[in-house]
PDB file of N, CA and C in Angstrom:
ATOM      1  N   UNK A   1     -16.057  -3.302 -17.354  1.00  0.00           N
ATOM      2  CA  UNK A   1     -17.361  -3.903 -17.306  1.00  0.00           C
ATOM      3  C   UNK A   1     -18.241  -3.220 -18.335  1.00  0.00           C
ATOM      4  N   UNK A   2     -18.944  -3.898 -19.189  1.00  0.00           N
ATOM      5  CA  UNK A   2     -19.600  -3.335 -19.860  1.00  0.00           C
ATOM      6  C   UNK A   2     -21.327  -3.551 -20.227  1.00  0.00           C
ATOM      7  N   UNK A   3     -21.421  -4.363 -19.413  1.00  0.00           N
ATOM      8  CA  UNK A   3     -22.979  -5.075 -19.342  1.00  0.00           C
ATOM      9  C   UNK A   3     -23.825  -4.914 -17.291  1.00  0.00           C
ATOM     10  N   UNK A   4     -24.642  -4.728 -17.315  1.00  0.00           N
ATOM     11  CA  UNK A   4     -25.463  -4.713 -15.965  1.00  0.00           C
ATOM     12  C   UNK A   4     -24.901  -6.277 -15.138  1.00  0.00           C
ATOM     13  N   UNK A   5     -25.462  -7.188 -16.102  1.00  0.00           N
ATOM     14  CA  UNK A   5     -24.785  -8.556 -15.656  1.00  0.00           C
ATOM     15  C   UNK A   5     -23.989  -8.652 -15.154  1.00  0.00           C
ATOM     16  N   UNK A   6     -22.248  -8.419 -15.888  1.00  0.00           N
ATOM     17  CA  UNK A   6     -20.759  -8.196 -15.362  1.00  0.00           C
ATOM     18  C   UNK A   6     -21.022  -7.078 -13.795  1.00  0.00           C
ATOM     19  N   UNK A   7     -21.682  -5.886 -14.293  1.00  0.00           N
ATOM     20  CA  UNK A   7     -21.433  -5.008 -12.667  1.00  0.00           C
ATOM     21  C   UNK A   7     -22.469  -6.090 -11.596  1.00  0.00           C
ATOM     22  N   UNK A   8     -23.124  -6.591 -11.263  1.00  0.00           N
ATOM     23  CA  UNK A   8     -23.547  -7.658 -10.773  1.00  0.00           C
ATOM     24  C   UNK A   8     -23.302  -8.463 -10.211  1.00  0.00           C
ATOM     25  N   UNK A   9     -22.618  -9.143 -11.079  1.00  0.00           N
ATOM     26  CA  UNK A   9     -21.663 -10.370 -10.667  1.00  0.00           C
ATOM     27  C   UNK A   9     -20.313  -9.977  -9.721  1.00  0.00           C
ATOM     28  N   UNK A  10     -20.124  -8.753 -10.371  1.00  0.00           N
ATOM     29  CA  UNK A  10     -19.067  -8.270  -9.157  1.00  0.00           C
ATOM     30  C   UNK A  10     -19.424  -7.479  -7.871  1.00  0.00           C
ATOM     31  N   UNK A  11     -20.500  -7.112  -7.764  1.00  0.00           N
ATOM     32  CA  UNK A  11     -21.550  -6.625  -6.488  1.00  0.00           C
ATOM     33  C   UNK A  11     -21.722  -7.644  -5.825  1.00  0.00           C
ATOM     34  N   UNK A  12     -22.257  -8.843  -6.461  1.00  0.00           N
ATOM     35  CA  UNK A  12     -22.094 -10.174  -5.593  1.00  0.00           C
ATOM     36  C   UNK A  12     -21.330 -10.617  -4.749  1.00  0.00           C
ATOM     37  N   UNK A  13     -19.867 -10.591  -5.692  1.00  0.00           N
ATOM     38  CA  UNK A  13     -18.825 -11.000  -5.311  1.00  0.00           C
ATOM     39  C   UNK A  13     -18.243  -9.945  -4.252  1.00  0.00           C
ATOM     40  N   UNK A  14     -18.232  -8.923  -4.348  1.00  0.00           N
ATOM     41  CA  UNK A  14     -17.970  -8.448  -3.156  1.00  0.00           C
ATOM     42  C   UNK A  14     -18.911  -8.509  -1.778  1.00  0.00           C
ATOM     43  N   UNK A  15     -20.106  -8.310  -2.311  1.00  0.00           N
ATOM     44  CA  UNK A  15     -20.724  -8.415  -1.201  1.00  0.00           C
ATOM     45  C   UNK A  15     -20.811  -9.515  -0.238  1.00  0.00           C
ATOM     46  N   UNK A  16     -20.800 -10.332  -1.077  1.00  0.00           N
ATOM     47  CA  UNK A  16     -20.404 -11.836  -0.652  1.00  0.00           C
ATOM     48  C   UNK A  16     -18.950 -12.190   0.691  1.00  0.00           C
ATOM     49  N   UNK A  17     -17.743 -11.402   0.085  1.00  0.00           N
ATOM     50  CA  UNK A  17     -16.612 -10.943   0.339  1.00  0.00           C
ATOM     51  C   UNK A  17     -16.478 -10.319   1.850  1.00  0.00           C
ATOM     52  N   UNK A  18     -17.281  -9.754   1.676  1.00  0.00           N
ATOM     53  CA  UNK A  18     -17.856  -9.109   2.926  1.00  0.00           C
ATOM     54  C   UNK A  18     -18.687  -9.456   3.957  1.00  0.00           C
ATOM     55  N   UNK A  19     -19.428 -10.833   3.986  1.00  0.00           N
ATOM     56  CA  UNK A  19     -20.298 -11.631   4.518  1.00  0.00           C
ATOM     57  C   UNK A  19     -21.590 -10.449   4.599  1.00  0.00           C
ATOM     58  N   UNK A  20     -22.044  -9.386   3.868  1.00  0.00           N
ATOM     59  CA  UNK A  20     -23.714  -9.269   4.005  1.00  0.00           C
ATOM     60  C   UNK A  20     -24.491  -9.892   3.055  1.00  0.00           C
ATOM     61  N   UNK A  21     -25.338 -10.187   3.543  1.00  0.00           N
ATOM     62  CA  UNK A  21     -26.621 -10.390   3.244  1.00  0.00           C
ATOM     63  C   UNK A  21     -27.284  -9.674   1.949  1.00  0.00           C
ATOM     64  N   UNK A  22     -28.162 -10.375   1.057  1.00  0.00           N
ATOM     65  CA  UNK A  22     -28.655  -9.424  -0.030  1.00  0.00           C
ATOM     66  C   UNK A  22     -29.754  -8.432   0.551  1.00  0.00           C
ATOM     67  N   UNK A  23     -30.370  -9.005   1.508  1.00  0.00           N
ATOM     68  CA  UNK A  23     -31.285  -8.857   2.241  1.00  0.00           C
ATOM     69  C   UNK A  23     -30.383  -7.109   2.846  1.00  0.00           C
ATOM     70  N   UNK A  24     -29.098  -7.513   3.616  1.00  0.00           N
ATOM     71  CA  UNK A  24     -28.960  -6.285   4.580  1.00  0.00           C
ATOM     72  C   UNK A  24     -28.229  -5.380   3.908  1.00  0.00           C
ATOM     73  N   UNK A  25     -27.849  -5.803   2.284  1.00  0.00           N
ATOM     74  CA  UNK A  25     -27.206  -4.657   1.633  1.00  0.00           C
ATOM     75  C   UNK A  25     -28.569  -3.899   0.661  1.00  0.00           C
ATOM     76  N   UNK A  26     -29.335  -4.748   0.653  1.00  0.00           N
ATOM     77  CA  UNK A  26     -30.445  -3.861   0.056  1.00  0.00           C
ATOM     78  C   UNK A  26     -31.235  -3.077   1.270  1.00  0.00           C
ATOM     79  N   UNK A  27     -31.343  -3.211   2.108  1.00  0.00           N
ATOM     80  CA  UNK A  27     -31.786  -2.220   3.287  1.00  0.00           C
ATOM     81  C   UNK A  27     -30.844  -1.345   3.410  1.00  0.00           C
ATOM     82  N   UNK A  28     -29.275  -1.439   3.497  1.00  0.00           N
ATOM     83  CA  UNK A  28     -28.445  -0.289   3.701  1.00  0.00           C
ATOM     84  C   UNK A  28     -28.648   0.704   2.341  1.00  0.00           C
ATOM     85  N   UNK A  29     -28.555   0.183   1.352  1.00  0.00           N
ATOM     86  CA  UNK A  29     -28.160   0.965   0.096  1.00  0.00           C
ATOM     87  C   UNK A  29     -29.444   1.487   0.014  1.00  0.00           C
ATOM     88  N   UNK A  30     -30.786   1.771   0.380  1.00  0.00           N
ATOM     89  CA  UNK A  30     -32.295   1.695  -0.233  1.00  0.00           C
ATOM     90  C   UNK A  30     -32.603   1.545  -0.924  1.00  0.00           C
ATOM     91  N   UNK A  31     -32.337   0.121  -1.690  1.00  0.00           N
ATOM     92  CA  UNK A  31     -33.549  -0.361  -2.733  1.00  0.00           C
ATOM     93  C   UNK A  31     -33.937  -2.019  -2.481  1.00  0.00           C
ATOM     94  N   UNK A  32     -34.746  -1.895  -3.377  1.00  0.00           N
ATOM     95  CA  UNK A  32     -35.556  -3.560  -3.468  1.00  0.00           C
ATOM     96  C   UNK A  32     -34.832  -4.080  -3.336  1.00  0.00           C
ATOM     97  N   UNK A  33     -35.236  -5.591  -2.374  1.00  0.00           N
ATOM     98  CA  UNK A  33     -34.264  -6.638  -2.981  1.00  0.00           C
ATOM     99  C   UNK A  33     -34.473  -7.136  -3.749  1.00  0.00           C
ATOM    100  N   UNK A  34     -35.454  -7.359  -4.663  1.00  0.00           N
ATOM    101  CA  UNK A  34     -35.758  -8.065  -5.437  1.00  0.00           C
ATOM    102  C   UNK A  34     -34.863  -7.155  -6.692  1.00  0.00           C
ATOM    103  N   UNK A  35     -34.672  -6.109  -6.668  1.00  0.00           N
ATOM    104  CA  UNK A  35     -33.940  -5.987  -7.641  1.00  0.00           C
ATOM    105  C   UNK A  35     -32.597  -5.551  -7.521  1.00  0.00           C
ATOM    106  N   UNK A  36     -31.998  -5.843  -6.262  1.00  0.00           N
ATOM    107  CA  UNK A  36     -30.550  -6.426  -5.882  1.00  0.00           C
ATOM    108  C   UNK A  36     -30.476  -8.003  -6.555  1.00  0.00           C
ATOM    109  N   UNK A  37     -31.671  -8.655  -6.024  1.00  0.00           N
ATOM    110  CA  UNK A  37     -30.828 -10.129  -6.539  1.00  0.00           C
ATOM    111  C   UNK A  37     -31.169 -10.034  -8.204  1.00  0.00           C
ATOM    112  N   UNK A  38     -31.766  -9.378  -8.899  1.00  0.00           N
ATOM    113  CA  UNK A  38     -32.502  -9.574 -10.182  1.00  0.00           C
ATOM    114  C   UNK A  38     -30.729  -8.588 -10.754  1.00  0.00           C
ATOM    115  N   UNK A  39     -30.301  -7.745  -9.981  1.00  0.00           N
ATOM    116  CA  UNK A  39     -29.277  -7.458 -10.749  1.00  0.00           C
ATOM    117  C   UNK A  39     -27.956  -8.350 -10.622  1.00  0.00           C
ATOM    118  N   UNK A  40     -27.862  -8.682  -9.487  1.00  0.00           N
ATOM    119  CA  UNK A  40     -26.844  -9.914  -9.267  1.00  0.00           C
ATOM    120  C   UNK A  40     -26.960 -10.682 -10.067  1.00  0.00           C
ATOM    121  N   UNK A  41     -28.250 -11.541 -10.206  1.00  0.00           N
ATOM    122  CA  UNK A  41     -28.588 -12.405 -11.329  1.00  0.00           C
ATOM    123  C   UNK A  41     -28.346 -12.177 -12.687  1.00  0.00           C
ATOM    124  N   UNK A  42     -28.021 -10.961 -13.380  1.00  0.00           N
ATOM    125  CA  UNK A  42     -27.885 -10.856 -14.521  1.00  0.00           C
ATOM    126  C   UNK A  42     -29.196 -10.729 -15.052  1.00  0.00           C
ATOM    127  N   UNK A  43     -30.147 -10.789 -14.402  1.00  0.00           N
ATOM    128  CA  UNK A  43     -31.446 -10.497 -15.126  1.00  0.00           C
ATOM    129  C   UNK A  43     -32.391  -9.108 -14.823  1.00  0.00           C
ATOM    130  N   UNK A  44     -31.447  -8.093 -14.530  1.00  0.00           N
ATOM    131  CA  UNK A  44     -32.181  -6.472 -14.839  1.00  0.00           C
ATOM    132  C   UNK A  44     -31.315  -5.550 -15.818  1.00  0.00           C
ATOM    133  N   UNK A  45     -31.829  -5.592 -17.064  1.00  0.00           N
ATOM    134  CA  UNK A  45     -31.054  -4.705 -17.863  1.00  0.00           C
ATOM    135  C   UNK A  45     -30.675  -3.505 -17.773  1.00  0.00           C
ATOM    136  N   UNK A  46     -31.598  -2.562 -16.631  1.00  0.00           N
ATOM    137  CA  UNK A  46     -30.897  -1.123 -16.531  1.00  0.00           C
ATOM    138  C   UNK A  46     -31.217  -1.154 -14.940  1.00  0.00           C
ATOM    139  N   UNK A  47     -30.349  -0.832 -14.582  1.00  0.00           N
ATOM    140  CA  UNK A  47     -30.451   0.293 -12.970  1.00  0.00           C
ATOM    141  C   UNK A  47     -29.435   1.621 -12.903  1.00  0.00           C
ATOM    142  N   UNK A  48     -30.437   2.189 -12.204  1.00  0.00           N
ATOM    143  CA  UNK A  48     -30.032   3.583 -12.296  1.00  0.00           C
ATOM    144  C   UNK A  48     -28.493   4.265 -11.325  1.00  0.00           C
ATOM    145  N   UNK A  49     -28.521   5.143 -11.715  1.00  0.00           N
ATOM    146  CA  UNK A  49     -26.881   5.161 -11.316  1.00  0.00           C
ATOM    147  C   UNK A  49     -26.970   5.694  -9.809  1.00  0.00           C
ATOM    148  N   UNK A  50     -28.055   6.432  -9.338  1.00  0.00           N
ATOM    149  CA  UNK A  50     -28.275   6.444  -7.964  1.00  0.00           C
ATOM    150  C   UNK A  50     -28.137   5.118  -7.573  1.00  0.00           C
ATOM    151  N   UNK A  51     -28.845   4.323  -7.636  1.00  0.00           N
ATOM    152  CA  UNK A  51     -28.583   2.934  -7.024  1.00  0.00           C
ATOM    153  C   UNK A  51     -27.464   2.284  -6.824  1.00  0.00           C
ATOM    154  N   UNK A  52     -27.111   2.163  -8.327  1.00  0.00           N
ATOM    155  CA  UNK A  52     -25.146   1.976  -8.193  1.00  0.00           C
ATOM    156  C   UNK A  52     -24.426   2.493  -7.001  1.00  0.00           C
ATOM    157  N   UNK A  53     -24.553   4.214  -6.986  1.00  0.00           N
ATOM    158  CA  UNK A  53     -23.903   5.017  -6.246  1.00  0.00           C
ATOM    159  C   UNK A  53     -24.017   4.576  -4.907  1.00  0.00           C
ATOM    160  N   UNK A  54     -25.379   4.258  -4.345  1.00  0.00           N
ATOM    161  CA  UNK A  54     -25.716   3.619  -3.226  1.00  0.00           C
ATOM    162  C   UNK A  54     -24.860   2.346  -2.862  1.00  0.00           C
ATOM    163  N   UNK A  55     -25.006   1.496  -3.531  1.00  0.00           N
ATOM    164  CA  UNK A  55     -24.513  -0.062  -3.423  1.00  0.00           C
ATOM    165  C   UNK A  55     -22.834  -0.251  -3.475  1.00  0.00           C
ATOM    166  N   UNK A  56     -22.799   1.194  -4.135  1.00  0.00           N
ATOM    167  CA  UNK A  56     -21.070   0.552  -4.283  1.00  0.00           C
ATOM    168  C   UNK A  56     -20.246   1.984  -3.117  1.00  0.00           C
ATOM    169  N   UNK A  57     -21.046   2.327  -2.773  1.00  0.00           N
ATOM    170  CA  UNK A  57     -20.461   3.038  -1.159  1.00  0.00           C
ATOM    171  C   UNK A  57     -20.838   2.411  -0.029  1.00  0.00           C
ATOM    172  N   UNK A  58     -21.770   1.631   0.007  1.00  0.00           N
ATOM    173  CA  UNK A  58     -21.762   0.492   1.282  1.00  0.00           C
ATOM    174  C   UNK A  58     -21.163  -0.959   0.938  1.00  0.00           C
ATOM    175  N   UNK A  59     -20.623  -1.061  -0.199  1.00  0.00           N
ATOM    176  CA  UNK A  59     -19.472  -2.253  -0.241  1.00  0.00           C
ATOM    177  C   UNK A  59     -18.398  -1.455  -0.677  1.00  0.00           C
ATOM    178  N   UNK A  60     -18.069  -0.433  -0.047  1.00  0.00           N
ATOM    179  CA  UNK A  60     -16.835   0.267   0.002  1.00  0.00           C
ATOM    180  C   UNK A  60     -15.874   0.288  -1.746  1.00  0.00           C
ATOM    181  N   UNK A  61     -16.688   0.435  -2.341  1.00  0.00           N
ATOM    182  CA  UNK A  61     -16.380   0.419  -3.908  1.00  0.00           C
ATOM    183  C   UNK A  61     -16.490   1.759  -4.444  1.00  0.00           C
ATOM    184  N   UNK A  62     -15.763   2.317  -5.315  1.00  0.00           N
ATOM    185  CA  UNK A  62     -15.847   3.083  -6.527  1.00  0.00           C
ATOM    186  C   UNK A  62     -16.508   3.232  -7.628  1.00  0.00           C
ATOM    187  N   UNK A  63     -16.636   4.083  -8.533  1.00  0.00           N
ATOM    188  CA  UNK A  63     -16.918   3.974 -10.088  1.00  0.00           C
ATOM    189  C   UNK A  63     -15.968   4.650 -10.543  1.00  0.00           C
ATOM    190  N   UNK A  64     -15.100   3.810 -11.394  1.00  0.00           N
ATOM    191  CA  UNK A  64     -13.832   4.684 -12.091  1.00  0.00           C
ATOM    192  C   UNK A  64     -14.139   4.615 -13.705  1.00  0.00           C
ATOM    193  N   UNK A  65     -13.998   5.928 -14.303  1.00  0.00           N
ATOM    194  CA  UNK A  65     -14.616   6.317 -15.507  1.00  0.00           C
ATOM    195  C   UNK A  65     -13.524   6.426 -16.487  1.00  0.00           C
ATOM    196  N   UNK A  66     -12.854   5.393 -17.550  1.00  0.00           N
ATOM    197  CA  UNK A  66     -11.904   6.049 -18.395  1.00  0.00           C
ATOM    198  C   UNK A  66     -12.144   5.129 -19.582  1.00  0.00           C
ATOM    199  N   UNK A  67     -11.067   6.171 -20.162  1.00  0.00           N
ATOM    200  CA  UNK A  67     -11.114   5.560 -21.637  1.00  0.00           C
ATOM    201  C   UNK A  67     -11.372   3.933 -22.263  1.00  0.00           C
ATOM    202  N   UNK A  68     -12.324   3.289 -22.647  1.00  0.00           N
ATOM    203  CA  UNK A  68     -12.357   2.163 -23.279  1.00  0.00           C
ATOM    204  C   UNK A  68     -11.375   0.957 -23.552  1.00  0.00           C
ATOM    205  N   UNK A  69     -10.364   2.113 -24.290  1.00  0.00           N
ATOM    206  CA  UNK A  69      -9.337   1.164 -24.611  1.00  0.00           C
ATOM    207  C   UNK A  69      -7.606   1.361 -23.681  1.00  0.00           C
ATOM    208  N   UNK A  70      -8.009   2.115 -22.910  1.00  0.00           N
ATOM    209  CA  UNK A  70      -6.704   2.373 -21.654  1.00  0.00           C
ATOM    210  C   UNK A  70      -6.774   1.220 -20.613  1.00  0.00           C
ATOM    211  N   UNK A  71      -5.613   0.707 -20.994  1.00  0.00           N
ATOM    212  CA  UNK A  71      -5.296  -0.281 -20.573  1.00  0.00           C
ATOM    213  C   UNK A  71      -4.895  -0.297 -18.737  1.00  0.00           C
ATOM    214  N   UNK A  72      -5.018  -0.874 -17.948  1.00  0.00           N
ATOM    215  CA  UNK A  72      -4.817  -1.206 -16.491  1.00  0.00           C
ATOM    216  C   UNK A  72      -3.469  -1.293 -16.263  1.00  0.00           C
ATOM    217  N   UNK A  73      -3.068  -0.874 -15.164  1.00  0.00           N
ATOM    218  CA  UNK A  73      -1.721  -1.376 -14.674  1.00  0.00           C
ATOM    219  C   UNK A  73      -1.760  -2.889 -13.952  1.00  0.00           C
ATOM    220  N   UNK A  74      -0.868  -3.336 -13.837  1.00  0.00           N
ATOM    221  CA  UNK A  74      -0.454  -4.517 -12.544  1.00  0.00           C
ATOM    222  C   UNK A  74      -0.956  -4.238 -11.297  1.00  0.00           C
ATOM    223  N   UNK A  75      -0.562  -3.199 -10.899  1.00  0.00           N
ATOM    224  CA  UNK A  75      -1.348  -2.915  -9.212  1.00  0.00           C
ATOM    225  C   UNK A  75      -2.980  -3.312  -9.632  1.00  0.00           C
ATOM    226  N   UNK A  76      -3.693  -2.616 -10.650  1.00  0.00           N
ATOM    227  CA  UNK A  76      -5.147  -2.811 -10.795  1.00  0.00           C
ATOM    228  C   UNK A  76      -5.377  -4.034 -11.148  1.00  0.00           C
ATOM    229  N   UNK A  77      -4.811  -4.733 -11.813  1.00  0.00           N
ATOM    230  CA  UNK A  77      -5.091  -6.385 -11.815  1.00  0.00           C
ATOM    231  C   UNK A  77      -5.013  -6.607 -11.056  1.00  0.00           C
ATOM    232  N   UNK A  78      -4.067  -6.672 -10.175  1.00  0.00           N
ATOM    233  CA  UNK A  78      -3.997  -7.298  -8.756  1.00  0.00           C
ATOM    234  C   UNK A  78      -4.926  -7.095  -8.013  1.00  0.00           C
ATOM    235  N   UNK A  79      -5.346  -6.089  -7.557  1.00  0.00           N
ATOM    236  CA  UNK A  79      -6.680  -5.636  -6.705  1.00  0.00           C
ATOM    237  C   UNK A  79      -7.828  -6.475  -7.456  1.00  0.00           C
ATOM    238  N   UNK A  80      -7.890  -6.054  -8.601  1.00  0.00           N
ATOM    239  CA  UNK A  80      -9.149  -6.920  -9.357  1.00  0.00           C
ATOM    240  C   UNK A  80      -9.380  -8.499  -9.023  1.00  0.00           C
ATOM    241  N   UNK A  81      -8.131  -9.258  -9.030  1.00  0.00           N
ATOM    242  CA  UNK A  81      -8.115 -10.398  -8.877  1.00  0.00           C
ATOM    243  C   UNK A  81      -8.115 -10.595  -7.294  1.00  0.00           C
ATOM    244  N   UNK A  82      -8.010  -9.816  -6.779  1.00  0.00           N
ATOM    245  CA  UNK A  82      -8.183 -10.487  -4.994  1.00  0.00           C
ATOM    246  C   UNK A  82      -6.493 -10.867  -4.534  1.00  0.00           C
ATOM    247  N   UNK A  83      -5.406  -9.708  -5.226  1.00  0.00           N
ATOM    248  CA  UNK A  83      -4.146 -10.187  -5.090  1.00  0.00           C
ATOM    249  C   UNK A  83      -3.815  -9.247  -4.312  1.00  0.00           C
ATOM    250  N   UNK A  84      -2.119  -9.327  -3.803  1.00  0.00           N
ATOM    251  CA  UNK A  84      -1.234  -7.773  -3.049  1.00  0.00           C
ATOM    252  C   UNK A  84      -0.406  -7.839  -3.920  1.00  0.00           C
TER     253      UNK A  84
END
């Protein structure tokens, strides 16, 4: 992922995944909703990495940090795509 937009769209999608609410994942994680849905939307260019950190431990998510051009295995596609 390399844009706010893309991490977004996949916050959505999980959260979604999960049946909460933007409403009850922005009360769990503590921040606005307005700028939960403004990042979902693709329309907040920066949020801070506390927030991230917040949002992606109450949709049971990670941040995995590597090289640019290191390529994924099969198991990680699979997970990515919603596969076993």
């Amino acid at each position: 992922m390399k844009t706010t937009a893309e991490i977004g769209r996949r916050l959505a999608l999980r959260r979604k995944q999960l049946g909460i609410t933007q409403k009850d994942l922005a009360a769990s994680a503590g921040i606005p909703g307005a700028s939960l849905s403004r990042l979902e939307n693709g329309r907040l260019p920066e949020f801070g990495v506390r927030k991230l950190a917040s949002l992606l431990t109450v949709l049971g998510l990670e941040l995995d940090v590597r090289p640019a051009d290191a390529a994924g295995n099969l198991d990680e596609l699979r997970k990515e795509l919603g596969g076993s």
